[in-house]
Protein backbone atom coordinates (compact mmCIF):
# COMPACT_ATOMS: atom_id res chain seq x y z
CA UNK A 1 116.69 64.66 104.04
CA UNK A 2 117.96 62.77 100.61
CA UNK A 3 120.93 60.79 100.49
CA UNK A 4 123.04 61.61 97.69
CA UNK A 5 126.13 59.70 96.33
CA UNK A 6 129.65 62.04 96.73
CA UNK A 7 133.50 62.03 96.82
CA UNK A 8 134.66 63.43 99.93
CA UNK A 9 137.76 63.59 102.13
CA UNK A 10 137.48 61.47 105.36
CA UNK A 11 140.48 62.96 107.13
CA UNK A 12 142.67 65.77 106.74
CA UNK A 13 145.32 65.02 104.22
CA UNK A 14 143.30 61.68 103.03
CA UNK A 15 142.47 60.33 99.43
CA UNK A 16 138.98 61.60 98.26
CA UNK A 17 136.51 58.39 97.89
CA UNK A 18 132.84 57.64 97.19
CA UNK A 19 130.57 57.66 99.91
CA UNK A 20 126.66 59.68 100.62
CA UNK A 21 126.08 62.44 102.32
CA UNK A 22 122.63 63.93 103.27
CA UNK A 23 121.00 66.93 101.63
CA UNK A 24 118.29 68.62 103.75
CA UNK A 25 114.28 68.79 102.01
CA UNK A 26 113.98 71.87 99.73
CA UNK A 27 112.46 74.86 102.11
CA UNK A 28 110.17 77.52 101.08
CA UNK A 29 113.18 79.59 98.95
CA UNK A 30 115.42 76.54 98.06
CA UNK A 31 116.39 75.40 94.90
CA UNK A 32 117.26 71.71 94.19
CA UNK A 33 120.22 71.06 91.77
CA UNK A 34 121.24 68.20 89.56
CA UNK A 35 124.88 68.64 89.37
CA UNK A 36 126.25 68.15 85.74
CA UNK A 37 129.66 69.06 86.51
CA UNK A 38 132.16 69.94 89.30
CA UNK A 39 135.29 71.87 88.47
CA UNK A 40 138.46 71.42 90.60
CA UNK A 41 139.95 74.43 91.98
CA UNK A 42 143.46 74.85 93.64
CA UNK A 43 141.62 75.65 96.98
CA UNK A 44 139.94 72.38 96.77
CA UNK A 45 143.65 70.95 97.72
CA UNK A 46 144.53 73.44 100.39
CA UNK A 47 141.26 72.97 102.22
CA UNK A 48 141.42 69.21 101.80
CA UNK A 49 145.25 68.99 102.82
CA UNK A 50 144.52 72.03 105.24
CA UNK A 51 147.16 74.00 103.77
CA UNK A 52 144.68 77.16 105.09
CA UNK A 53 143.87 75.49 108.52
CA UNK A 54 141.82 73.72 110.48
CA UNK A 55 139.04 72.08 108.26
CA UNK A 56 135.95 70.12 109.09
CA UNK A 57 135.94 66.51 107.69
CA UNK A 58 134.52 64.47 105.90
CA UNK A 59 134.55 67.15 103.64
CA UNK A 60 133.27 67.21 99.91
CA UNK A 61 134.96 69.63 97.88
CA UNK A 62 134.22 71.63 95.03
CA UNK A 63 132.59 75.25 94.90
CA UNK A 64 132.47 75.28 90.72
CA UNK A 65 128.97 73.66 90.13
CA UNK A 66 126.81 73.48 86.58
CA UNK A 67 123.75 71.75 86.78
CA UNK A 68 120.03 72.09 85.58
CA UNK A 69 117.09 72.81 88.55
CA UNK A 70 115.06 69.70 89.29
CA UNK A 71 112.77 71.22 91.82
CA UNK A 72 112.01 74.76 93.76
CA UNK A 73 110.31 75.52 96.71
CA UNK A 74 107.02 77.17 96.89
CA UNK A 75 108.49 81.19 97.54
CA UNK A 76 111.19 80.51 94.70
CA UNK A 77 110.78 83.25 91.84
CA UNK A 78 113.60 83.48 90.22
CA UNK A 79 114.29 79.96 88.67
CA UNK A 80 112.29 77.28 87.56
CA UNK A 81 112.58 73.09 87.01
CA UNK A 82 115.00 72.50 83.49
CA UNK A 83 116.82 76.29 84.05
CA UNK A 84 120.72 76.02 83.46
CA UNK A 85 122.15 77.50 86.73
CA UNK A 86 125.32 77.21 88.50
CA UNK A 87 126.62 77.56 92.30
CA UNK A 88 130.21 79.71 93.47
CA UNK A 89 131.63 79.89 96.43
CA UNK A 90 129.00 80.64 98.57
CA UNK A 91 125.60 79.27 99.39
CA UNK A 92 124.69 82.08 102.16
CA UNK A 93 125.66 85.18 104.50
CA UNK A 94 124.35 86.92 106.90
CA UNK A 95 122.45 89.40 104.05
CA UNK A 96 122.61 92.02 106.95
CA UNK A 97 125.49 93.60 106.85
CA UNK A 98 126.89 97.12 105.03
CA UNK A 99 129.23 94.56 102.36
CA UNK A 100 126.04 92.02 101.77
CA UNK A 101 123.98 95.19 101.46
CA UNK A 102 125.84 96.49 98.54
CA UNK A 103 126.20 93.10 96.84
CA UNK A 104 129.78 91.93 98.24
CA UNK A 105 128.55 88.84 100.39
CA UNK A 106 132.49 87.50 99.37
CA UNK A 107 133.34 90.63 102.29
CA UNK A 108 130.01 89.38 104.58
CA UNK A 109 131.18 90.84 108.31
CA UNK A 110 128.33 88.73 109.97
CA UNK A 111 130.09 85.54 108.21
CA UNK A 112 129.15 84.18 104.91
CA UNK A 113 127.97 80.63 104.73
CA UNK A 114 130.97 78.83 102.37
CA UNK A 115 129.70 75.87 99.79
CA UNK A 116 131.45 73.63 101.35
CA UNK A 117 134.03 73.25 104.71
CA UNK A 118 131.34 75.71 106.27
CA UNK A 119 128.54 75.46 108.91
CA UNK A 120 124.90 76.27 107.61
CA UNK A 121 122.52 78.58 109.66
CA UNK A 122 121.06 75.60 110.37
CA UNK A 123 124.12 74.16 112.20
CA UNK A 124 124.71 71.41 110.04
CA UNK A 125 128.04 70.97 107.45
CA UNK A 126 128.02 72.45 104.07
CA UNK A 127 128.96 69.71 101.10
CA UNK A 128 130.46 70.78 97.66
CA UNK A 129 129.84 69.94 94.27
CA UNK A 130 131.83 66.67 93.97
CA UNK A 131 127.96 65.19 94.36
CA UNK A 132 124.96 64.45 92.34
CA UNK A 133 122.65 66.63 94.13
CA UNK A 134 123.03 69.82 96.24
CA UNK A 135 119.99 72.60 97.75
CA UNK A 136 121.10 76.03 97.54
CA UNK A 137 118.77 79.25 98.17
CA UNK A 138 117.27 81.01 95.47
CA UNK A 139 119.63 84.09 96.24
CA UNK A 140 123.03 82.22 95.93
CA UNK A 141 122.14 80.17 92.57
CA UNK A 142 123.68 81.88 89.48
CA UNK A 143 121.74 81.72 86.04
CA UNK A 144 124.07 80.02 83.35
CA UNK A 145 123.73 81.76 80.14
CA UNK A 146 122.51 79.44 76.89
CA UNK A 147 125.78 80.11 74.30
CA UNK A 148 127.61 78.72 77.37
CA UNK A 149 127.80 74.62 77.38
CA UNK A 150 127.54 73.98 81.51
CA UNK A 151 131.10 71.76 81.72
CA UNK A 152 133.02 75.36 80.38
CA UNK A 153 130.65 76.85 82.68
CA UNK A 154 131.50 75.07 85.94
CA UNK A 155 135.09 76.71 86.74
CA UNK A 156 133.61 80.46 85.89
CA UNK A 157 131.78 80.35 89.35
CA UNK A 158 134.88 80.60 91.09
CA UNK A 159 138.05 81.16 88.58
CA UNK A 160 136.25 83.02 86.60
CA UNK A 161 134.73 85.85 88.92
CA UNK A 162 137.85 85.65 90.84
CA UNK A 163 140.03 86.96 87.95
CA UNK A 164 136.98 89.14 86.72
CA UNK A 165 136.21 91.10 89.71
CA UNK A 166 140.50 92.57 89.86
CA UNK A 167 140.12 93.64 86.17
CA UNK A 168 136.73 95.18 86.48
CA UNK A 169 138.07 97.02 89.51
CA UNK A 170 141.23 98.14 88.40
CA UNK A 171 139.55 98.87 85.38
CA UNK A 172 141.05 96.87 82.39
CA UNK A 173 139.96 97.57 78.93
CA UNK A 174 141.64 99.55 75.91
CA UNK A 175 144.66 101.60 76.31
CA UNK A 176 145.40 99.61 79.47
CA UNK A 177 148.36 97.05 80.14
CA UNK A 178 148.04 93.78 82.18
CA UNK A 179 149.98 91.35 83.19
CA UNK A 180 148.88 88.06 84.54
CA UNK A 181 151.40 85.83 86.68
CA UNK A 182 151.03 82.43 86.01
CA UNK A 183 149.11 80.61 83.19
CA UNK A 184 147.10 77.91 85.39
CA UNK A 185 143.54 77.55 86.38
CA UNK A 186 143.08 81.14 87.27
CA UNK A 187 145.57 83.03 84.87
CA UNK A 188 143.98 81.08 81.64
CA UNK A 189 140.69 82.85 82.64
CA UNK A 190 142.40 86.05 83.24
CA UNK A 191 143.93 86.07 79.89
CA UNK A 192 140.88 85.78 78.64
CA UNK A 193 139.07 88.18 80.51
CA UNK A 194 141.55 91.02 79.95
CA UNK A 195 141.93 90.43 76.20
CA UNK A 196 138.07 90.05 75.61
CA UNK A 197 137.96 93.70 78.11
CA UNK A 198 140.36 95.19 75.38
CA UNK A 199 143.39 95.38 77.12
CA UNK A 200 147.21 94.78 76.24
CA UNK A 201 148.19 91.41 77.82
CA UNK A 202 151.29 89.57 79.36
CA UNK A 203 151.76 86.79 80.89
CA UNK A 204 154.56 86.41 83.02
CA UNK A 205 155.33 82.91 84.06
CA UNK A 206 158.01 80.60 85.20
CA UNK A 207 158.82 79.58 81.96
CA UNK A 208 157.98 79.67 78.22
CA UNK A 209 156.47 75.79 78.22
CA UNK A 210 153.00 77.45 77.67
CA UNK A 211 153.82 80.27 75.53
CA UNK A 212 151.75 79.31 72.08
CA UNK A 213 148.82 78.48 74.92
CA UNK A 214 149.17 81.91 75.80
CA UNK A 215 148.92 83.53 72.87
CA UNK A 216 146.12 81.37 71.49
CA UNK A 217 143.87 82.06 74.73
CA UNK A 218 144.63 86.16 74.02
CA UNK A 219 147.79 87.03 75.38
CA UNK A 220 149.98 89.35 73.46
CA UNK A 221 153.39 88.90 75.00
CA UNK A 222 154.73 86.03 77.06
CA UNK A 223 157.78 86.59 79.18
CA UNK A 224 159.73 84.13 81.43
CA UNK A 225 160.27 85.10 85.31
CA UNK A 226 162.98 82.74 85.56
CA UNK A 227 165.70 84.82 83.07
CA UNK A 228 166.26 87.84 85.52
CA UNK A 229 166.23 90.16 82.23
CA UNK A 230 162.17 89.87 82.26
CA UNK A 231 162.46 92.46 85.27
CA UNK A 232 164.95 94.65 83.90
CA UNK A 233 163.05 95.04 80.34
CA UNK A 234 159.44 95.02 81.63
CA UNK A 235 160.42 97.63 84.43
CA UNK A 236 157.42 100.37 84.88
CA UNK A 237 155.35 98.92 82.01
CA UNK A 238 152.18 97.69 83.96
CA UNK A 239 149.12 99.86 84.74
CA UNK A 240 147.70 96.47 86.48
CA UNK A 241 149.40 93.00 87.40
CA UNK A 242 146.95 89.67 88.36
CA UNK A 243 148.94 87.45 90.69
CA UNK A 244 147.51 83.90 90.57
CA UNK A 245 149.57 81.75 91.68
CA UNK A 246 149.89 80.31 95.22
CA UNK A 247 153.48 80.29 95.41
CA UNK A 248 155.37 83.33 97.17
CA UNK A 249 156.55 85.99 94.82
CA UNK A 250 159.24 88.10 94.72
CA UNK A 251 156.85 91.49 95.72
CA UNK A 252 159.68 93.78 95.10
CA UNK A 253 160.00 92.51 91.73
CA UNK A 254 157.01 92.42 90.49
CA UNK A 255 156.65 95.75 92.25
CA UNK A 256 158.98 97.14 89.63
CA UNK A 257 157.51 96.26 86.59
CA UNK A 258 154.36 98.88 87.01
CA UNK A 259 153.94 102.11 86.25
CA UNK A 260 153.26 104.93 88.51
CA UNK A 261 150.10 104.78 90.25
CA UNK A 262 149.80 100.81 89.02
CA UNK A 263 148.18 98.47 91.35
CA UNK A 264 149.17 94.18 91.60
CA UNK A 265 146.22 92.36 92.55
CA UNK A 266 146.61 89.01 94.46
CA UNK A 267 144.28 86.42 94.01
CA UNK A 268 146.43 83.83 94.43
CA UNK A 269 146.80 82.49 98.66
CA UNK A 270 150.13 81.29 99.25
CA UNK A 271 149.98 79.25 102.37
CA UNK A 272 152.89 80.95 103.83
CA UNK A 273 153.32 84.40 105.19
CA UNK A 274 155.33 86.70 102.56
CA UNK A 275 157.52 89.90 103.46
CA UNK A 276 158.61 93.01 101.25
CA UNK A 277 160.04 96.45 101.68
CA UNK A 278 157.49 99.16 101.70
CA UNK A 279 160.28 101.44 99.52
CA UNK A 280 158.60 99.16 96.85
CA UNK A 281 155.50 100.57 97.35
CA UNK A 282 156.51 104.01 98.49
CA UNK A 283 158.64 104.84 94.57
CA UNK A 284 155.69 105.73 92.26
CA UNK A 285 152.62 105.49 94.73
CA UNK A 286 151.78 101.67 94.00
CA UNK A 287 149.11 99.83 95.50
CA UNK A 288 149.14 96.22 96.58
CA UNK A 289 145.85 94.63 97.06
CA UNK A 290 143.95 91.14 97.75
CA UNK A 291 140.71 90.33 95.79
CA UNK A 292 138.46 87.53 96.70
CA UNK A 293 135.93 85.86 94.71
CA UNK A 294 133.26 87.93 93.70
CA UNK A 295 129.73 88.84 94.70
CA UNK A 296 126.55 87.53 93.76
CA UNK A 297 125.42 89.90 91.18
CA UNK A 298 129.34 90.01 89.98
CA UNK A 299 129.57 86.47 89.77
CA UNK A 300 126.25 86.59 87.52
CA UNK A 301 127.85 90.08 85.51
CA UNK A 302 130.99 87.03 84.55
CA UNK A 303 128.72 84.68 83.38
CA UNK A 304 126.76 87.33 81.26
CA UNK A 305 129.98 88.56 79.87
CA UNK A 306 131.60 85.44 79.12
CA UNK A 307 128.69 84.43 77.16
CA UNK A 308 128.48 87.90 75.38
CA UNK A 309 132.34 87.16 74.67
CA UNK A 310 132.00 83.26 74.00
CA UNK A 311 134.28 83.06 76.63
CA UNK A 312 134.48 79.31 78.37
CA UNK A 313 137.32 77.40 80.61
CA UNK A 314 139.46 75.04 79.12
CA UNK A 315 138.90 72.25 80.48
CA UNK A 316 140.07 68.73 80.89
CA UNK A 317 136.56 66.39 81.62
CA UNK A 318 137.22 63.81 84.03
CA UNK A 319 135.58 60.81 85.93
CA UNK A 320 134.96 61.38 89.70
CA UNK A 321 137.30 58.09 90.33
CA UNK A 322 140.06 60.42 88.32
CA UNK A 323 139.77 63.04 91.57
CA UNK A 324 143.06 61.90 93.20
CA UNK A 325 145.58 61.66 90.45
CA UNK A 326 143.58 64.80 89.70
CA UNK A 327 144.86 66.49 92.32
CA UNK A 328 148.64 65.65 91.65
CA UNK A 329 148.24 66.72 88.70
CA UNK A 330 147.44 69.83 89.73
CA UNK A 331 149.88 70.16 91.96
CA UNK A 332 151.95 69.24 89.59
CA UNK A 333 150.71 71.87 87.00
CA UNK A 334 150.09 69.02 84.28
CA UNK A 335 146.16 70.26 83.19
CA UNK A 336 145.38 72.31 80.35
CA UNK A 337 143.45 74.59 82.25
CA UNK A 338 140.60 72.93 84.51
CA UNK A 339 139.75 69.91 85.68
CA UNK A 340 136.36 69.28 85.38
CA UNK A 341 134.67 66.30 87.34
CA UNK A 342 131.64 64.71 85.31
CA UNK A 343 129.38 64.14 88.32
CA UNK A 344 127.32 61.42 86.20
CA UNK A 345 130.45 59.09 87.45
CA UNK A 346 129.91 59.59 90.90
C-alpha cells in the first residue's frame, strides 16, 4: 500500500479537508497515475452532501482525472511510464455481462466498480481524483490525446462523454436541430459537441446572463426559459433536446418544443422525483430518455474527437484548499465552465 496526500469528506454533508488515504501496490494489469488535475463535477456535491443517498465516508471525490503514468504492472500492454492518460467514472465492472460485453460498462448488470463512493472487488473503498496518486486497471484508463493540454482534458472524462454519448445516439450532425438546457458544466460541453458534430444549436436557459458565452462556445441561438414566449415561439422546432441541469423541469414544456418523432435526453439527476402527463409524449410520438456517462471505448471516441475538433473545457484552475468555496460556487452557478483542482496543491 502507498499513502497518498487527498481532500476528502469526513462526514456526510462536511467541508472537504486534507488528509491520506492508502492506494493498494500496482498488480499484474494496474496502472499507477500521477494526477495532474481533478475536475469538479456537480455529482461531486450530491454524493458528498448525499443528495443521491446513502454514501460511504470519508469519501474523496472527483471522477475527472488527467495525469501522466508513473509505473505499470508486468501484464500492462496498453500504456507505458510518461503516457498522457486520464480516468472517468469508472475504474471496473463486472466485464461479464451482455452491456460490458458490447462496451457499455456505464449499464454493467453485475455492478460496475464507481471511481470513487464505490467498493472495489477487492472489498476495500474506491478514492477519487482529489489526490496525488490513484491505481486504476489497464482497461479503465483512457489515452489523452497530445493537441489536448491535460487541465482541459480532466472534465471530458465525465462532462464530456456524458453530453457526447446523447448526441452521438440521437444522432446530431448537419441538418439536425439541438437544443441544450442550461449553459453550466455539462451544457458548455454540449454546445460544443453539437456545433463541432454540425448541428443547429440552442441553448435554452434561465436567463440571457450567458448569452455572448453561448454564442462564442458555438451556439447559434440563445433563448430565455424564464419569458413564457420561448415556449410558444420555439414550439415543434427540436429534432433533439440535452437536459443538463439538475433542477426539475417543466417536461410538458420542453415536451412541446420538438418536432415529431424528437427525443429530450436527460443527463442531468435532479434529486427529486419529477411527474408529467404522458399526452406530452403521446402528440407526435416523442421519446423521453436518460443517458449516463459513457462507455469505455466511447469515453476514448470523446477524447479522440475533441482533439480532432480542438475541443477543450473551459475551465477555471484552482488550488485544492479552493475545494469548498468551490463548491458554493457551483451551487451557486458562479464558474465559467469547470472547476479544475490543480492536484500539485494537495
Amino acid at each position: 500500500m502507498t499513502t497518498v496526500a487527498a481532500y476528502a469528506a469526513p462526514a456526510a454533508k462536511a467541508p472537504l479537508e486534507r488528509t491520506t488515504v492508502e492506494r493498494r501496490e500496482v498488480r499484474e494489469h494496474d496502472v499507477l497515475i500521477d494526477i495532474k488535475f481533478a475536475g469538479i463535477c456537480h455529482s461531486d456535491i450530491h454524493q458528498v452532501r448525499e443528495g443521491w443517498g446513502d454514501a460511504l465516508f470519508p469519501m474523496v471525490p472527483g471522477h475527472e482525472i488527467a495525469g501522466i503514468v508513473s509505473a505499470v504492472g508486468p501484464g500492462v500492454t496498453r500504456f507505458a511510464v510518461g503516457d498522457r492518460v486520464g480516468v472517468g467514472c469508472m475504474v471496473d465492472s463486472c466485464r461479464e455481462c451482455d452491456d460490458c460485453k458490447a462496451g457499455r460498462e456505464q449499464y454493467c448488470t453485475g455492478g460496475n466498480v464507481m471511481t470513487y463512493n464505490g467498493i472495489g472487488k477487492d472489498g476495500e473503498p474506491t478514492y477519487g481524483g482529489y489526490s496525488e496518486k490513484v491505481v486504476v486497471d489497464e482497461d479503465f484508463v483512457l489515452r489523452i490525446p497530445e493537441g489536448i493540454s491535460l487541465d482541459e482534458a480532466a472534465p471530458l472524462l465525465c462532462a464530456g462523454v456524458t453530453t457526447y454519448s446523447p448526441l452521438r445516439r440521437w444522432n446530431a450532425g448537419p441538418g439536425k436541430k439541438v437544443a441544450v438546457v442550461g449553459l453550466g458544466g455539462l451544457g458548455h460541453m454540449a454546445v460544443k459537441l453539437a456545433h463541432a458534430m454540425g448541428a443547429e444549436v440552442t441553448v435554452l436557459s434561465q436567463s440571457l446572463r450567458k448569452k455572448d458565452d453561448g454564442l462564442k462556445l458555438g451556439a447559434d441561438h440563445y433563448y430565455a426559459t424564464s419569458d413564457p414566449a420561448t415556449f410558444e415561439e420555439l414550439a415543434g422546432t427540436f429534432d433533439l433536446i440535452v437536459s443538463t441541469v439538475s433542477a426539475p423541469l417543466d417536461f410538458g414544456a420542453y415536451l412541446g418544443l420538438l418536432k415529431t418523432d424528437g427525443a429530450l435526453a436527460n443527463v442531468g439527476a435532479p434529486e427529486d422525483p419529477v411527474s408529467f402527463n404522458l399526452f406530452a409524449l403521446l402528440g407526435g410520438g416523442k421519446s423521453l430518455s436518460g443517458s449516463m456517462i459513457g462507455g469505455i471505448a466511447e469515453t476514448q471516441e470523446t477524447l479522440d474527437f475533441c482533439a480532432e475538433h480542438g475541443i477543450g473545457a473551459e475551465i477555471e484552475l484552482i488550488a485544492a484548499s479552493e475545494v469548498n468555496e468551490a463548491y458554493e460556487r457551483v451551487l451557486a452557478g458562479d464558474v465559467r465552465y469547470r472547476f479544475v483542482i490543480d492536484t500539485a496543491t494537495i
